[in-house]
Protein backbone atom coordinates (compact mmCIF):
# COMPACT_ATOMS: atom_id res chain seq x y z
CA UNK A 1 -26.81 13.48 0.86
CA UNK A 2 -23.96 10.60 0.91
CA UNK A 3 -24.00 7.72 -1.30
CA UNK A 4 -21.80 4.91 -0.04
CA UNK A 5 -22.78 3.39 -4.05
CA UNK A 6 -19.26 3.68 -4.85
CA UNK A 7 -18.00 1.87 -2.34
CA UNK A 8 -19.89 -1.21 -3.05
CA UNK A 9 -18.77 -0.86 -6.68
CA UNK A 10 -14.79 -0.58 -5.95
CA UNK A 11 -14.91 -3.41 -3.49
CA UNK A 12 -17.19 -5.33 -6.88
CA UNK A 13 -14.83 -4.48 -8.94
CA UNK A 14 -11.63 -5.73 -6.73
CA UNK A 15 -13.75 -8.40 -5.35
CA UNK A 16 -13.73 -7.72 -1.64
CA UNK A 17 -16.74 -8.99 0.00
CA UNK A 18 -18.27 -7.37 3.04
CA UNK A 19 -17.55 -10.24 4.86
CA UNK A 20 -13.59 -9.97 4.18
CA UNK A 21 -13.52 -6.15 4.85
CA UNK A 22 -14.56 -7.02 8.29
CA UNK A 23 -13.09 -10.10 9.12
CA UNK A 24 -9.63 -10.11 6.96
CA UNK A 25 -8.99 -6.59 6.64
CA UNK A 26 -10.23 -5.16 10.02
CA UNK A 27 -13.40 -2.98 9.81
CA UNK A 28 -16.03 -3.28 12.67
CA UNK A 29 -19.14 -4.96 11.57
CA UNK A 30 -20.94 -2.26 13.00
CA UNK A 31 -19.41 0.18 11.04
CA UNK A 32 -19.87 -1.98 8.09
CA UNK A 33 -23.79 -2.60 8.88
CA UNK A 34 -23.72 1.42 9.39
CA UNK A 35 -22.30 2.07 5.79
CA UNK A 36 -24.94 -0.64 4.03
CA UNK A 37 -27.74 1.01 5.81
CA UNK A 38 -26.78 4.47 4.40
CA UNK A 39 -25.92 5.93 7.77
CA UNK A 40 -22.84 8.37 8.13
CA UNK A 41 -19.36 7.30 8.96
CA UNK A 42 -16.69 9.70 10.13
CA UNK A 43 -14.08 10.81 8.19
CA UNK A 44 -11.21 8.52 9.80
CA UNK A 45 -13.69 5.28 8.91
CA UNK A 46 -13.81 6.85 5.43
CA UNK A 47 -9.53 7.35 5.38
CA UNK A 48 -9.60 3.48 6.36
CA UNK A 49 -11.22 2.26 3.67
CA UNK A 50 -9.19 4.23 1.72
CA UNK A 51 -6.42 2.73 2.98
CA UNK A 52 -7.71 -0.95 3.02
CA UNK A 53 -9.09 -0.54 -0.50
CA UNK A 54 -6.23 1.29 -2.17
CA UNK A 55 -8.56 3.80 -3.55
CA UNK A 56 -9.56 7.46 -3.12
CA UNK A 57 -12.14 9.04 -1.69
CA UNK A 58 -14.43 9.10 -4.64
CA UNK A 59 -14.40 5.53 -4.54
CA UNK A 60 -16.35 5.34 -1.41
CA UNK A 61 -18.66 7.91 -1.44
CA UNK A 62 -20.46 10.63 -3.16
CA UNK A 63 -22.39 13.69 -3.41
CA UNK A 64 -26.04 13.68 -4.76
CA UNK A 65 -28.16 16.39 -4.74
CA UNK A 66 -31.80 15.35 -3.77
């Protein structure tokens, strides 16, 4: 399974809300509502926040075993 976890922490930690990832920096609220309610994202959504974010991969998601 897919934790999105770190991605709330890196946009915590450079103080990003949700609502300026969508409106300021461009990501569509549904794929923003898709990511807080755990669904999956393609891999392009996941190189975007990389991009808007400045961070890598491992910043936005991870791997856990269940």
């Amino acid at each position: 399974m897919l934790s999105y976890e770190p991605l709330f922490k890196t946009m915590e930690r450079k103080s990003i809300t949700g609502y300026q990832l969508i409106e300021k920096l461009g990501l569509s609220r549904r794929t923003y509502y898709r990511i807080k309610s755990g669904n999956h994202v393609n891999t392009v959504t996941i190189m975007l926040l990389c991009q808007l974010l400045d961070c890598e991969v491992q910043d936005i998601i991870k791997y856990v075993k269940k």
